[in-house]
Each structure stands twice: as structure tokens, then as C-alpha cells.
N, C-alpha and C. Protein backbone atom coordinates (compact mmCIF):
# COMPACT_ATOMS: atom_id res chain seq x y z
N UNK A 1 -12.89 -33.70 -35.02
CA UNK A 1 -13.16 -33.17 -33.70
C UNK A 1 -11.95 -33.34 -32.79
N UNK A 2 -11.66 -34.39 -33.22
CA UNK A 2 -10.33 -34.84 -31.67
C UNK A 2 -9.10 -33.75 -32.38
N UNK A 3 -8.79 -33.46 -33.70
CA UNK A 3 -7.80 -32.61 -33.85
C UNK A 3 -7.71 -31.43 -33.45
N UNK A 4 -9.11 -30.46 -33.41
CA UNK A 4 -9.99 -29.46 -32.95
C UNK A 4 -9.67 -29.11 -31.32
N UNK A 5 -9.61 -30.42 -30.51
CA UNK A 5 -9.48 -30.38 -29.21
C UNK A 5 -8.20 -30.38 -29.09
N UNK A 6 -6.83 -31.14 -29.68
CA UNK A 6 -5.71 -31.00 -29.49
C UNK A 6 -5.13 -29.51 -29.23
N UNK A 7 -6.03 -29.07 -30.93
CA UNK A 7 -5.22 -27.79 -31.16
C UNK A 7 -5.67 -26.88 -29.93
N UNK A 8 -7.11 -26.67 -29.75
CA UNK A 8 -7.25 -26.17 -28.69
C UNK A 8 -6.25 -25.94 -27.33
N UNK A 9 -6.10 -27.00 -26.86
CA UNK A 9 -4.88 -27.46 -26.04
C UNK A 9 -3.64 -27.08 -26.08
N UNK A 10 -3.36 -27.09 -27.32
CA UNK A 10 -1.98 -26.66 -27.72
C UNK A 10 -1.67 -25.12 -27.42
N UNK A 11 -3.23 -24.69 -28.12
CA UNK A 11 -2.80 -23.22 -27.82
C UNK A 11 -2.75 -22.48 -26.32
N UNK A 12 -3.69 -23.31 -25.92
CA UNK A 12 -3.57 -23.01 -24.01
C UNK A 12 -2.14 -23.11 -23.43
N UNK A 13 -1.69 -24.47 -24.02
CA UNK A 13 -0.49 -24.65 -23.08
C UNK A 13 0.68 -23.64 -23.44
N UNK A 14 0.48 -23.19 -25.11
CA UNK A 14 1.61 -22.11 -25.36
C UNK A 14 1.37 -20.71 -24.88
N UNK A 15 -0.36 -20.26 -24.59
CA UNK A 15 -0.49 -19.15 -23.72
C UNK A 15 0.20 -19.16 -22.52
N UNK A 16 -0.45 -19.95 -22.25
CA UNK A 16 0.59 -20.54 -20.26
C UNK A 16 1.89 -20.23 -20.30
N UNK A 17 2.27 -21.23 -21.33
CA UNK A 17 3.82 -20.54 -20.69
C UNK A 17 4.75 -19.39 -21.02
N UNK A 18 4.06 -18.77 -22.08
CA UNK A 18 4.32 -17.61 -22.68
C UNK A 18 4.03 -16.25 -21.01
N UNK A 19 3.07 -16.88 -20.49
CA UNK A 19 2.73 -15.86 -19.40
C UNK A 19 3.38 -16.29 -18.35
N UNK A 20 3.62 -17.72 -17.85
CA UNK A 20 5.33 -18.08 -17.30
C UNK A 20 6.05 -17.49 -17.23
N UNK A 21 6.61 -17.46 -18.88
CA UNK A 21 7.82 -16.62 -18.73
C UNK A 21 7.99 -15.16 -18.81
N UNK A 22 7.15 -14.49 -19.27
CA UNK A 22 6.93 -13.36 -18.68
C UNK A 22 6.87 -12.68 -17.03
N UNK A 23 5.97 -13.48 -16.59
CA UNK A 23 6.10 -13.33 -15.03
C UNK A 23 7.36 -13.29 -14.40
N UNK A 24 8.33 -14.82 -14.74
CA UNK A 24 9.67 -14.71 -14.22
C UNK A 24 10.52 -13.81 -14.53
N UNK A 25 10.67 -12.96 -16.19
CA UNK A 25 11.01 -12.03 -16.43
C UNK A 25 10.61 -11.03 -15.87
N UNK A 26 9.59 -10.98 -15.64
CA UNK A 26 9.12 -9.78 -14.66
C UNK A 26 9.95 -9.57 -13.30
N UNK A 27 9.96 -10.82 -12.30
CA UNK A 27 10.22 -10.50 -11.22
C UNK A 27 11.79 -10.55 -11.15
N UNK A 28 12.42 -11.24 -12.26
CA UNK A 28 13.45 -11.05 -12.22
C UNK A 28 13.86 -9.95 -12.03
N UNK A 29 13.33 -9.06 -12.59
CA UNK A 29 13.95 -7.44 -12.88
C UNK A 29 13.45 -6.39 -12.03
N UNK A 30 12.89 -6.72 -10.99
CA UNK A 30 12.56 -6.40 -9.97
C UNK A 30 13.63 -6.09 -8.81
N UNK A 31 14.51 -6.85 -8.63
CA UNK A 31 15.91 -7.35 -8.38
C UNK A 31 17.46 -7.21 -8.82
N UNK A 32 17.04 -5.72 -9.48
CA UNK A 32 18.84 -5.98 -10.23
C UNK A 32 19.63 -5.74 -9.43
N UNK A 33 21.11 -5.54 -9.41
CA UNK A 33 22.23 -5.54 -8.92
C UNK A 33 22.71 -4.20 -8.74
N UNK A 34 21.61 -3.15 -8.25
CA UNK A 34 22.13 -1.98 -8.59
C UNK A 34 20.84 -1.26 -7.70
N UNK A 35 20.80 0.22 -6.49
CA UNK A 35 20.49 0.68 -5.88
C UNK A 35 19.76 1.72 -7.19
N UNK A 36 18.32 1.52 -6.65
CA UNK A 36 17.13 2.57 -7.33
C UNK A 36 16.43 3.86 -6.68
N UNK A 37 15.68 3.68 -6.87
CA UNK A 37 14.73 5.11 -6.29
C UNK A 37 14.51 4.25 -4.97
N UNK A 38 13.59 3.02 -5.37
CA UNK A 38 12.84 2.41 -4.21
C UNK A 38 13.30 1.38 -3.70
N UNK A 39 14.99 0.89 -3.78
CA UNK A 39 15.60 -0.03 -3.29
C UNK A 39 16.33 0.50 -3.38
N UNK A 40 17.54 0.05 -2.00
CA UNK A 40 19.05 -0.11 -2.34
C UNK A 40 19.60 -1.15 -1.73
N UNK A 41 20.94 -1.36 -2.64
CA UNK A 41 21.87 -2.81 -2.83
C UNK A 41 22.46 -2.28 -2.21
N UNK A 42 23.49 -3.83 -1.81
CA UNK A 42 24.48 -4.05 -1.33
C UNK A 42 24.82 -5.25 -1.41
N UNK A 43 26.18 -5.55 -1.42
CA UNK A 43 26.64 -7.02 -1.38
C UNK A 43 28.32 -7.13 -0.80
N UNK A 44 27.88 -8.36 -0.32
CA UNK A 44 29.06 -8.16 0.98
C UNK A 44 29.23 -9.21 2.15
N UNK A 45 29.63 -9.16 3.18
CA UNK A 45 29.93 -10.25 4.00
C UNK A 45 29.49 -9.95 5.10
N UNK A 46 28.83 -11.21 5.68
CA UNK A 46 28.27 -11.00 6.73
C UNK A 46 28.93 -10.96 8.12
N UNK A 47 29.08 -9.85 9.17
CA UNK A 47 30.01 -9.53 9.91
C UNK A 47 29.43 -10.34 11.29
N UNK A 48 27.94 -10.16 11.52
CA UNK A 48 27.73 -10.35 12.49
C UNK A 48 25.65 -10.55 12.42
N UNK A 49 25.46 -11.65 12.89
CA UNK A 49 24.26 -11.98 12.82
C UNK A 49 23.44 -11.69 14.17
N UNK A 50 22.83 -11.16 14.62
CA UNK A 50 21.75 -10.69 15.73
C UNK A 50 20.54 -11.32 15.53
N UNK A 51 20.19 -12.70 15.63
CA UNK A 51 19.19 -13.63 15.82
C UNK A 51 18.13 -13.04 16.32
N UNK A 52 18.51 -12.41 17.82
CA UNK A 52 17.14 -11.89 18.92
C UNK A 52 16.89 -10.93 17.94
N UNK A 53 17.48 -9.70 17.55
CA UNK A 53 16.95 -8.25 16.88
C UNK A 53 16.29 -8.74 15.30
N UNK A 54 16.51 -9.58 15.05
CA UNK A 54 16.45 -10.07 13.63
C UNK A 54 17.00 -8.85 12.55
N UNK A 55 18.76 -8.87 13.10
CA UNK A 55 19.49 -8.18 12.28
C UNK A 55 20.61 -8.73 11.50
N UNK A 56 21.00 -8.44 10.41
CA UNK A 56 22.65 -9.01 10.12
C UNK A 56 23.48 -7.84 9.81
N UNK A 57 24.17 -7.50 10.35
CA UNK A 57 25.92 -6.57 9.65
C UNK A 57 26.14 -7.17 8.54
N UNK A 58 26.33 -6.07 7.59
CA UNK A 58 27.08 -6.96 6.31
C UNK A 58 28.13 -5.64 5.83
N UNK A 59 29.20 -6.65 5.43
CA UNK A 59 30.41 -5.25 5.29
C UNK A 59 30.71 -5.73 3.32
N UNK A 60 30.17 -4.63 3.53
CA UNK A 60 30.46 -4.43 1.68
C UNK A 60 31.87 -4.26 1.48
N UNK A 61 32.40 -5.14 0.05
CA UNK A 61 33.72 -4.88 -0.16
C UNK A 61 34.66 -3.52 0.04
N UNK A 62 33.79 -2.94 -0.61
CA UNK A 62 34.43 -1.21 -0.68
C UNK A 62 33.81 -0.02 0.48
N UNK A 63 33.42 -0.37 1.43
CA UNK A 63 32.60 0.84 2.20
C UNK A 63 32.21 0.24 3.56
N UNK A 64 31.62 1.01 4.29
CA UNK A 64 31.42 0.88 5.75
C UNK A 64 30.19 -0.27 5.55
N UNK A 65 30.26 -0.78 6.90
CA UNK A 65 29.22 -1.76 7.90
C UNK A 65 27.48 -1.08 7.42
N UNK A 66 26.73 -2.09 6.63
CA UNK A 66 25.62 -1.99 6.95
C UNK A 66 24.59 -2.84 7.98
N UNK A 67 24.02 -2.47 8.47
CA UNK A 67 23.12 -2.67 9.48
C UNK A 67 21.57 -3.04 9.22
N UNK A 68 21.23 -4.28 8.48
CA UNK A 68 19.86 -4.66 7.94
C UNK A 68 19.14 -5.50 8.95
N UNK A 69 17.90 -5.02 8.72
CA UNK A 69 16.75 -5.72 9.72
C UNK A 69 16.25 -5.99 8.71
N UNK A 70 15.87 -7.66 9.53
CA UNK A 70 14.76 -8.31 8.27
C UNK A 70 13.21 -8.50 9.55
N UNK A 71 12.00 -8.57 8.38
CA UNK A 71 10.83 -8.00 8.75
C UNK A 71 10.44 -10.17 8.13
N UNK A 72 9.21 -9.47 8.62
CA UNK A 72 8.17 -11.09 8.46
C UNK A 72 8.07 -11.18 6.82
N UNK A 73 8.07 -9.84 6.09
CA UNK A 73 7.79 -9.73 4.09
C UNK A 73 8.93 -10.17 3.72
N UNK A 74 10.65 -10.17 4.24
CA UNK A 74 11.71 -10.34 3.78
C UNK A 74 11.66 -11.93 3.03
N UNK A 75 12.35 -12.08 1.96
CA UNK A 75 12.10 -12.63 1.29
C UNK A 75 13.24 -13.35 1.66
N UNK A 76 13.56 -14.21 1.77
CA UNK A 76 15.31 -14.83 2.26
C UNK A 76 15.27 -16.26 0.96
N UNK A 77 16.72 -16.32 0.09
CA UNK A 77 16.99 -17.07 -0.77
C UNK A 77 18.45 -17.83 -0.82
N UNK A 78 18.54 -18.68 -0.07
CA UNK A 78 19.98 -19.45 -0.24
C UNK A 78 19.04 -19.95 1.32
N UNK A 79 18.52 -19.38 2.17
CA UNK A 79 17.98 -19.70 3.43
C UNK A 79 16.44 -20.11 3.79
N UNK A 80 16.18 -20.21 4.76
CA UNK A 80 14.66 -20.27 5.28
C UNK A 80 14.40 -19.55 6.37
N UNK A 81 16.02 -19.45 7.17
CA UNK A 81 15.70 -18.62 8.67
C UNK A 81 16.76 -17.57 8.77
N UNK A 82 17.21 -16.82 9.87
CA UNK A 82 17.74 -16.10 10.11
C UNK A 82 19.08 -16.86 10.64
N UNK A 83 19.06 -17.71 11.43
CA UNK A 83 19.95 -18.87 12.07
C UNK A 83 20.54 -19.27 11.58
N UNK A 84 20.53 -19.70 9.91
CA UNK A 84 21.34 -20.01 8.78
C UNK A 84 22.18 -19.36 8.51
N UNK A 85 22.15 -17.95 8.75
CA UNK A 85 23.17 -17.33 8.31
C UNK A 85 24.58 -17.15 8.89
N UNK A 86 25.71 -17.18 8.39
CA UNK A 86 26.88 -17.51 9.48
C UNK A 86 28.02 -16.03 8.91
N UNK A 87 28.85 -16.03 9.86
CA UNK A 87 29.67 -14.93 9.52
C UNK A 87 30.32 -15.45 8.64
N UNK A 88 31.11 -13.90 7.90
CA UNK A 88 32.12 -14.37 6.48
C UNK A 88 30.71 -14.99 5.30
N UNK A 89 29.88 -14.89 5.28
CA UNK A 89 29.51 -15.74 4.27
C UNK A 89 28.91 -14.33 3.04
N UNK A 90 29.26 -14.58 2.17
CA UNK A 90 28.94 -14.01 1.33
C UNK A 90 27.34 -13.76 0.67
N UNK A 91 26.56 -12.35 0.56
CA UNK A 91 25.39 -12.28 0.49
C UNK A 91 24.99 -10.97 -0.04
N UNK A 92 23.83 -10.82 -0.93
CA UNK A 92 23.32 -9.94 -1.60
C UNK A 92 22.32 -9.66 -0.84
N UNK A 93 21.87 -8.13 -0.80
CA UNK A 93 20.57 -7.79 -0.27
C UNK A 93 20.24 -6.31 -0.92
N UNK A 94 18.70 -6.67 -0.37
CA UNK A 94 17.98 -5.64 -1.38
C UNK A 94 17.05 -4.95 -0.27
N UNK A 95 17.57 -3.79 0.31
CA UNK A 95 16.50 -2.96 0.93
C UNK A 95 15.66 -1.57 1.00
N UNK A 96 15.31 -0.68 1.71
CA UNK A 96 15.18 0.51 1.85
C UNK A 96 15.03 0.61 3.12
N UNK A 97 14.95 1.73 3.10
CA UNK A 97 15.33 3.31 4.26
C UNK A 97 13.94 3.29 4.79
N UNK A 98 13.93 3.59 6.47
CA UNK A 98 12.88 3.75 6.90
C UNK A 98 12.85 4.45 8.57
N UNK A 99 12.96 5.72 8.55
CA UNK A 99 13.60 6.50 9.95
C UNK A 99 14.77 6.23 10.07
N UNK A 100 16.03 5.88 9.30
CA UNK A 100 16.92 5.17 10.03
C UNK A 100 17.12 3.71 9.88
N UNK A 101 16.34 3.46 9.76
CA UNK A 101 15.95 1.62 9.68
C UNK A 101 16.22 0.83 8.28
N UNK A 102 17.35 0.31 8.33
CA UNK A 102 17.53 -0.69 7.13
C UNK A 102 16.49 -1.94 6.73
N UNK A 103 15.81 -1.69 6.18
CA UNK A 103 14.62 -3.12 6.71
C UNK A 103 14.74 -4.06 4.98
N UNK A 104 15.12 -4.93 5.54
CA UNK A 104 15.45 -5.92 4.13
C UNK A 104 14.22 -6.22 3.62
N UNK A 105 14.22 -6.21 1.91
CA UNK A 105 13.54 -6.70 0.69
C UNK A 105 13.93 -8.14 0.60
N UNK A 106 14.97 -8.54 0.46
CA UNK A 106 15.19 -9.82 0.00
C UNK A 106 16.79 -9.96 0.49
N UNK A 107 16.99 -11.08 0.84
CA UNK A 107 18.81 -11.24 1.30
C UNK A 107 18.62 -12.87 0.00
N UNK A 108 19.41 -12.28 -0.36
CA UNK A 108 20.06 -13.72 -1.03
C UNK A 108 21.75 -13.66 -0.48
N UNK A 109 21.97 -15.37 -0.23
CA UNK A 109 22.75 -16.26 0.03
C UNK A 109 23.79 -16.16 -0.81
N UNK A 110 25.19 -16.46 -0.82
CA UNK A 110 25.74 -16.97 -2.22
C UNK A 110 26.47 -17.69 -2.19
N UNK A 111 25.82 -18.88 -3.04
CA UNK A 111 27.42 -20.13 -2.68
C UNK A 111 28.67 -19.24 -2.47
N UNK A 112 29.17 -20.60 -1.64
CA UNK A 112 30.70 -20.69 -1.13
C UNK A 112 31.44 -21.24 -2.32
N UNK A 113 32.68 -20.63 -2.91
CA UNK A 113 33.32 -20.57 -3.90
C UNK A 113 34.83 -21.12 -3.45
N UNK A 114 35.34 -22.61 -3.76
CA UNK A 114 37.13 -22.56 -3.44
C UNK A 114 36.68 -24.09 -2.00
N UNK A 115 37.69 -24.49 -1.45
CA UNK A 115 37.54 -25.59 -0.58
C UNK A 115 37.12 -25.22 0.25
């Protein structure tokens, strides 16, 4: 009986994390590094932070000034607030189009690289 219950167990815990890691694979890829139908990227430096508007400028290496608003759904990763964010700092974001309106998916952070 007690082997019966182990195995039982065993197999739960390898369902679990089998669906773990699936999930994280999932949302990983949710996120790539590359502008879709229903997102678009950018990555780049942050020019100028607008706290009150809850906006940041970010100037992509190769191309003009984008202009992202983050919403209450924005997902923020290297951060917790908007206030964190400082100019020059290097950052990925993931948004879409809306009248005009850049409205951020997710801003990730990216370490500081060098002294």
C-alpha cells in the first residue's frame, strides 16, 4: 500500500511540473524580440521619463524617439514603478497601437553592463 501511495505521488508531482514548464514556455513566447501582428518591439534608451503622464521616450538604436504610455495592465520587469526608471538606461518594451497611443505590454529593464 505505502508503495501504491508513493507512486501515486510521484506521478502528480511529475504532472505538475511537466505543466510548469509548459506554462513558462508558454509565456515565454509570448514575448519575443521581434514586432508581430498584435505587438510591437522596441529596444532602446530611455530619453526621458514623464512620471505625471505615465510616459517614457525611448530612443531605439537605429530610428526615431518612441513615445510609450504605460496603463495599470503594463507589466514592468527590472522595476515595480514608473519612478525607477532613469534616463540612458537601457530597456525593452513590448506594445501596441491605439489612436495614436503607444500603450505598453510589458517594459523590461536591462542590467547595466561595464563600471
Amino acid at each position: 500500500m505505502k508503495k501504491r501511495s508513493t507512486a501515486i505521488k510521484l506521478i502528480l508531482l511529475i504532472i505538475y511540473l511537466l505543466n510548469f514548464s509548459a506554462l513558462s514556455i508558454a509565456a515565454k513566447g509570448i514575448f519575443e524580440e521581434e514586432s508581430t501582428e498584435n505587438m510591437l518591439y522596441v529596444r532602446g534608451l530611455i530619453s526621458k521619463v514623464y512620471a505625471d503622464k505615465m510616459q517614457i521616450s525611448v530612443k531605439p538604436f537605429k530610428s526615431k524617439r518612441v513615445l510609450i504610455t504605460l496603463g495599470p495592465d503594463t507589466i514592468l520587469d527590472g522595476v515595480s514603478q514608473i519612478s525607477q526608471f532613469e534616463k540612458e538606461q537601457q530597456v525593452k518594451v513590448w506594445y501596441s497601437t491605439d489612436n495614436g497611443d503607444n500603450q505598453a505590454i510589458k517594459i523590461k529593464k536591462m542590467m547595466k553592463i561595464g563600471c
